[in-house]
C-alpha atoms as a PDB file:
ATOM      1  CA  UNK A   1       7.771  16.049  78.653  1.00  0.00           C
ATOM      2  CA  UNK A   2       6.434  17.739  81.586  1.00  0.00           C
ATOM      3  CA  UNK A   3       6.998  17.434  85.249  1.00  0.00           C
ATOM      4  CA  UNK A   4       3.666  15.494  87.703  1.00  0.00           C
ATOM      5  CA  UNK A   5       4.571  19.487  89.168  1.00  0.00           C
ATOM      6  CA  UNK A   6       4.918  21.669  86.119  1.00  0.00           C
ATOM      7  CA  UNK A   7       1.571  23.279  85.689  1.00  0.00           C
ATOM      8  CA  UNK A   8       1.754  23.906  89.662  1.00  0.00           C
ATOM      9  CA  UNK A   9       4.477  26.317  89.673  1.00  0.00           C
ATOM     10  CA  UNK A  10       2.826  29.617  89.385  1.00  0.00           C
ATOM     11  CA  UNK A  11       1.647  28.795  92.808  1.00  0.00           C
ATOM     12  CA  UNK A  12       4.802  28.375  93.499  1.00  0.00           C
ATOM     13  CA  UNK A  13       5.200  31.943  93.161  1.00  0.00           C
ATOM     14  CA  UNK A  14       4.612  34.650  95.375  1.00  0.00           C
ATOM     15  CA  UNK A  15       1.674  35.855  93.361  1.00  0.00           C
ATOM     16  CA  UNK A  16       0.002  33.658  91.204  1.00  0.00           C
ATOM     17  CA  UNK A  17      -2.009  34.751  88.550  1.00  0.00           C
ATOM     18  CA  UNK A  18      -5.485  36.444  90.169  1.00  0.00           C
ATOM     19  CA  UNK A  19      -8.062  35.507  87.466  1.00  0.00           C
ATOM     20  CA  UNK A  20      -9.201  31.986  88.366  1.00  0.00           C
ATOM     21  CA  UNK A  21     -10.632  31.155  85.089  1.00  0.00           C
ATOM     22  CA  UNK A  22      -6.784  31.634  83.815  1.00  0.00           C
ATOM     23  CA  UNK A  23      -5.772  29.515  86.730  1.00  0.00           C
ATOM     24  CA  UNK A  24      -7.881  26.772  85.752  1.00  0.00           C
ATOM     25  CA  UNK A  25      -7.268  26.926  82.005  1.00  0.00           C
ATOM     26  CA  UNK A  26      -3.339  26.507  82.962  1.00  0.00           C
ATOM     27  CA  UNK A  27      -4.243  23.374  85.453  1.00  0.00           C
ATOM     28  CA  UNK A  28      -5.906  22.217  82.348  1.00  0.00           C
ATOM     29  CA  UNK A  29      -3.147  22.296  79.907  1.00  0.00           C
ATOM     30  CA  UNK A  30      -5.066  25.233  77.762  1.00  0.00           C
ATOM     31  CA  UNK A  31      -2.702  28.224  76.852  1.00  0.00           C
ATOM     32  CA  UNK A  32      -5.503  30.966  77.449  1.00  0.00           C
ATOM     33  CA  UNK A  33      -5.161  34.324  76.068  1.00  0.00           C
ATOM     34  CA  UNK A  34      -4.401  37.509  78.565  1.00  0.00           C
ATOM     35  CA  UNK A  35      -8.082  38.608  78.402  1.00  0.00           C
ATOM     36  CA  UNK A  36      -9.617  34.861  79.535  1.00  0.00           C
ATOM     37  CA  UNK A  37     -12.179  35.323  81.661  1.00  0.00           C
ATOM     38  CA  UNK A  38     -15.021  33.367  83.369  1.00  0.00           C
ATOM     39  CA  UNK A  39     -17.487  33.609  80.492  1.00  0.00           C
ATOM     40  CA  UNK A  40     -14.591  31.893  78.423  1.00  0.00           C
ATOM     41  CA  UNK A  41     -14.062  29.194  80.429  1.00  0.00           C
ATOM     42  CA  UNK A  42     -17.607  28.738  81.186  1.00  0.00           C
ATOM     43  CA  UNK A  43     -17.925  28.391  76.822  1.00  0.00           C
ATOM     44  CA  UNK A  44     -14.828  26.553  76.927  1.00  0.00           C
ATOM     45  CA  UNK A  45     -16.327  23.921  79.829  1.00  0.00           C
ATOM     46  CA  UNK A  46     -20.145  23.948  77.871  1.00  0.00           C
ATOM     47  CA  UNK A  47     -18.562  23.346  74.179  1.00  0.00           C
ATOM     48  CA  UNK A  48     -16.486  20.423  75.661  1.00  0.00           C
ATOM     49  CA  UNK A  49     -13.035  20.702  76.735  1.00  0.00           C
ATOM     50  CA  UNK A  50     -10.382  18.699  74.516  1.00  0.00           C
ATOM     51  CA  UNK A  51      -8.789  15.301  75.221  1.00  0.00           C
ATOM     52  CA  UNK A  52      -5.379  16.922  76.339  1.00  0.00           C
ATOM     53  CA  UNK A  53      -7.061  18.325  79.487  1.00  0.00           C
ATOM     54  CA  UNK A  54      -7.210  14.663  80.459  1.00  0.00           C
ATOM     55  CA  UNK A  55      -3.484  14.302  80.163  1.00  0.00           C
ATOM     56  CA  UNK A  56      -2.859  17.428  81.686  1.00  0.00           C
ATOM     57  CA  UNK A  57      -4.689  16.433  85.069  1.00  0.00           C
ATOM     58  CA  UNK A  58      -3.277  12.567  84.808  1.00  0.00           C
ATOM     59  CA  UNK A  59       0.357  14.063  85.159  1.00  0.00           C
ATOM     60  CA  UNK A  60      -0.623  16.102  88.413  1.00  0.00           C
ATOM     61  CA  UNK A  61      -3.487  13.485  90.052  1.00  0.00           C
ATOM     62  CA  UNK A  62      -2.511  10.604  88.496  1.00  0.00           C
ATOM     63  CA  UNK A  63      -3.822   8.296  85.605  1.00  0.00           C
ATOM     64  CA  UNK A  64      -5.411   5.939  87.738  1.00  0.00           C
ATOM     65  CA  UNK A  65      -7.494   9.054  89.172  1.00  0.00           C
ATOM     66  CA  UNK A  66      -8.661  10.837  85.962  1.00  0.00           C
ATOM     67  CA  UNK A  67      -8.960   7.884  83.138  1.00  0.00           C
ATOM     68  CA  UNK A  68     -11.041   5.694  84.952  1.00  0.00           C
ATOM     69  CA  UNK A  69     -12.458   7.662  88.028  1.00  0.00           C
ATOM     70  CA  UNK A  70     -13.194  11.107  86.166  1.00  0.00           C
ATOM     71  CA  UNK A  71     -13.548  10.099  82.310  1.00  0.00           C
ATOM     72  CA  UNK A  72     -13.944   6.566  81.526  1.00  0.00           C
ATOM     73  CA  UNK A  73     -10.777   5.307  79.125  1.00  0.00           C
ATOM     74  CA  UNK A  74     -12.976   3.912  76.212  1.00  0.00           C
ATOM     75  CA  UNK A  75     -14.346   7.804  76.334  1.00  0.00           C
ATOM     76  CA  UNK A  76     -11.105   9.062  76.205  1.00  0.00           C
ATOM     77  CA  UNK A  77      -9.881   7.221  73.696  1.00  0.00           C
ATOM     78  CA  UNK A  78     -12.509   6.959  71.215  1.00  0.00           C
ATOM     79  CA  UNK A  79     -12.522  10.743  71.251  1.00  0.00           C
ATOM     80  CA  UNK A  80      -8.733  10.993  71.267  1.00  0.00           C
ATOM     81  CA  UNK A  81      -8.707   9.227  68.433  1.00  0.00           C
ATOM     82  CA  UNK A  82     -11.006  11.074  66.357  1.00  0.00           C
ATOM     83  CA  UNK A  83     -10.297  14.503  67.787  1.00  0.00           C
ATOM     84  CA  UNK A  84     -13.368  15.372  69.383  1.00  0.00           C
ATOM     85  CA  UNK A  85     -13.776  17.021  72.736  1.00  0.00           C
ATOM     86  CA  UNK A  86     -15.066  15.938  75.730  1.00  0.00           C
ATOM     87  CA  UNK A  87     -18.879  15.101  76.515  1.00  0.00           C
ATOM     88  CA  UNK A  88     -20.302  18.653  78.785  1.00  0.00           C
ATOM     89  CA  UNK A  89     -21.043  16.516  82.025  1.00  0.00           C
ATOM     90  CA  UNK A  90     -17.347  15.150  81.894  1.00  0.00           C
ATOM     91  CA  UNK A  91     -15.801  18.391  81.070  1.00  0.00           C
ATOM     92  CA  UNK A  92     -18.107  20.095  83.741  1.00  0.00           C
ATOM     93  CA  UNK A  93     -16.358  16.567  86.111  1.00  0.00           C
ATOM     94  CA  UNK A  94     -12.917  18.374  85.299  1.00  0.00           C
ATOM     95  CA  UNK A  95     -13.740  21.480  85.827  1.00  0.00           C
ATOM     96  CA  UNK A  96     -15.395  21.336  89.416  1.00  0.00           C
ATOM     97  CA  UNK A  97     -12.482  18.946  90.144  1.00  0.00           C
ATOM     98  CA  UNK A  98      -9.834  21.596  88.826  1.00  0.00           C
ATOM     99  CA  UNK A  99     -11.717  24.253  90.904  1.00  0.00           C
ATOM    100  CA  UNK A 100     -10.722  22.206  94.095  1.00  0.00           C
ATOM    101  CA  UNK A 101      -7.468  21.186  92.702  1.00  0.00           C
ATOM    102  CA  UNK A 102      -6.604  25.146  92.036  1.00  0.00           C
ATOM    103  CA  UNK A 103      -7.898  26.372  95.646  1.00  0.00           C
ATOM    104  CA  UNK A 104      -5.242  23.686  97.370  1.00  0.00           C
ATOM    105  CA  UNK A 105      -2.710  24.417  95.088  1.00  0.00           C
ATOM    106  CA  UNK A 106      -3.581  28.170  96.526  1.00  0.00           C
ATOM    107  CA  UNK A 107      -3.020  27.261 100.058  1.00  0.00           C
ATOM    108  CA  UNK A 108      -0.457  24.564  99.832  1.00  0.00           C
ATOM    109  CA  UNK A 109       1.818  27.064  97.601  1.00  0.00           C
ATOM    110  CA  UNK A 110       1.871  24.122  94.633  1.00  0.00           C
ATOM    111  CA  UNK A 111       3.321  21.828  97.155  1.00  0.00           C
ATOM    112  CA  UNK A 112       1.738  18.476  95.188  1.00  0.00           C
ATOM    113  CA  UNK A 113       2.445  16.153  98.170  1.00  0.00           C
ATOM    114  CA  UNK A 114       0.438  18.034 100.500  1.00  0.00           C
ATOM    115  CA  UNK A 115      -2.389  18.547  98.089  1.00  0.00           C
ATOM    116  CA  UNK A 116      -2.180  15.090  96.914  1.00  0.00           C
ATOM    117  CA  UNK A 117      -2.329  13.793 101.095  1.00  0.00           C
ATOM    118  CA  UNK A 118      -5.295  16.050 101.621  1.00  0.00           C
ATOM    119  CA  UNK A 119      -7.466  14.777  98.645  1.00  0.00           C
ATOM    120  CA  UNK A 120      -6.673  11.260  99.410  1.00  0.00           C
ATOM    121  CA  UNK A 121      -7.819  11.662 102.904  1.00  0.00           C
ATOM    122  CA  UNK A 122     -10.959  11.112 104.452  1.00  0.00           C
ATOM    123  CA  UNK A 123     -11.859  13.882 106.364  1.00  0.00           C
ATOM    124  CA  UNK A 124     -14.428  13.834 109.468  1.00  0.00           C
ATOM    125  CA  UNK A 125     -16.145  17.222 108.043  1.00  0.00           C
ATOM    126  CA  UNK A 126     -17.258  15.592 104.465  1.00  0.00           C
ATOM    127  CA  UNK A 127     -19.175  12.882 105.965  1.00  0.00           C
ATOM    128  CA  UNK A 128     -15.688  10.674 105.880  1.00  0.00           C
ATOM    129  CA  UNK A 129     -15.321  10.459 102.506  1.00  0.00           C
ATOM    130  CA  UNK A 130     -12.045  11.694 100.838  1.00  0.00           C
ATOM    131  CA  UNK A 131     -12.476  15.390  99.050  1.00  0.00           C
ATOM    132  CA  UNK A 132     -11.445  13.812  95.796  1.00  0.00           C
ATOM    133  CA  UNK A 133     -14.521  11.262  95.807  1.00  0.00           C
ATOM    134  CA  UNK A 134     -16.703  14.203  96.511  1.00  0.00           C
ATOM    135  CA  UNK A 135     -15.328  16.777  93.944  1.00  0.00           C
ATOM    136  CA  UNK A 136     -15.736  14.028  91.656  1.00  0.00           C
ATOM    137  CA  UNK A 137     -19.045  13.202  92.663  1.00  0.00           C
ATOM    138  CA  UNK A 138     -21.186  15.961  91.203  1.00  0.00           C
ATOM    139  CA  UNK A 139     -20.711  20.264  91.558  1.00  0.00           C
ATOM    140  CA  UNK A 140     -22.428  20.053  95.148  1.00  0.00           C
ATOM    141  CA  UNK A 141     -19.657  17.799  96.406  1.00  0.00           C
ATOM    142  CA  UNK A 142     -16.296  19.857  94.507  1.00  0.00           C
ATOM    143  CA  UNK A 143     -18.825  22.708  96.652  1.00  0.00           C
ATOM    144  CA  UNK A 144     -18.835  21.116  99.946  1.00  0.00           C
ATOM    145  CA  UNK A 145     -15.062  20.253  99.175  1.00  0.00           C
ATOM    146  CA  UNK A 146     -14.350  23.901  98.510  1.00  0.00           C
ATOM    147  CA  UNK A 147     -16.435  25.340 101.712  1.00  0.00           C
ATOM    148  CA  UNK A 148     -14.111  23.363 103.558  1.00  0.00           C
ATOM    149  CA  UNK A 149     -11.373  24.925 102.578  1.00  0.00           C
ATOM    150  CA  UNK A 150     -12.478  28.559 102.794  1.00  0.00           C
ATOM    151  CA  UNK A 151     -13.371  27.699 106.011  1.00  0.00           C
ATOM    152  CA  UNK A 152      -9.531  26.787 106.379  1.00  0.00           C
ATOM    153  CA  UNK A 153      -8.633  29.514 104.556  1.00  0.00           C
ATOM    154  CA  UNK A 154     -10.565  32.152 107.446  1.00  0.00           C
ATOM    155  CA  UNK A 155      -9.138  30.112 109.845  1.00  0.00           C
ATOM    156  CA  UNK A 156     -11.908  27.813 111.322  1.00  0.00           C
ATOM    157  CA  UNK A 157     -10.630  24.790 113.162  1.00  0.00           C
ATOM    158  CA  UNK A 158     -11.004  21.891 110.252  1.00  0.00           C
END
């Protein structure tokens, strides 16, 4: 069984893997080929994303955050059960949310505690709300989330 950390350790690394769609297909439990790209993710996210990339986000964010808060459990299960994927608008949920996840993993080196702190946080910047409420919320909010921390990442005072 894997480790809450497992699918953080390439950023762990001192160079993790530079194609972000292959970034986010990891997060997501998907084994993607060498040659995934954004266009393959962006089918992958459209066509519905499978059941397992539930479980796979679960063991790094916790159940209580993705079944529930991100992909409501009679969804998950019905479709678990009969082995379809995932509706597009909460695949499209997992993917802006895996977007944020893999730009803190980025900065924090994998280090799950600190990303874990700064999602459950409310920060003064995004209105007070915590930057997992707003990635969840809808694309603008995993946006505003994500200026934030390319503002960080240039070295703005957050």
């Amino acid at each position: 069984m894997a480790t809450r950390t497992e699918p953080l350790q390439s950023y762990r690394d001192a160079q993790p893997p530079l194609n972000e769609s292959v970034r986010l297909a990891r997060l997501m439990g998907l084994n993607p080929p060498p040659e995934f790209d954004d266009v393959a993710l962006a089918r992958r996210v459209a066509g519905g994303l499978p059941t397992t990339v539930v479980i796979a986000f679960a063991r790094v964010l916790g159940r209580s955050k993705v079944i529930g808060l991100m992909v409501p459990e009679a969804t998950y299960r019905r479709l678990s059960r009969q082995g379809k994927p995932l509706p597009r608008e909460h695949s499209e949920r997992i993917y802006e949310v895996g977007r944020v996840l893999d730009a803190l993993a980025r900065g924090y080196h994998g280090d799950l505690d600190r990303i874990l702190r700064f999602l459950d946080g409310p920060h003064p910047l995004l209105g007070g709300e915590t930057p997992f409420e707003l990635a969840r919320s809808s694309s603008a909010g995993a946006e505003a989330v994500l200026n934030l921390l390319h503002r960080a990442e240039a070295g703005m005072p957050v």
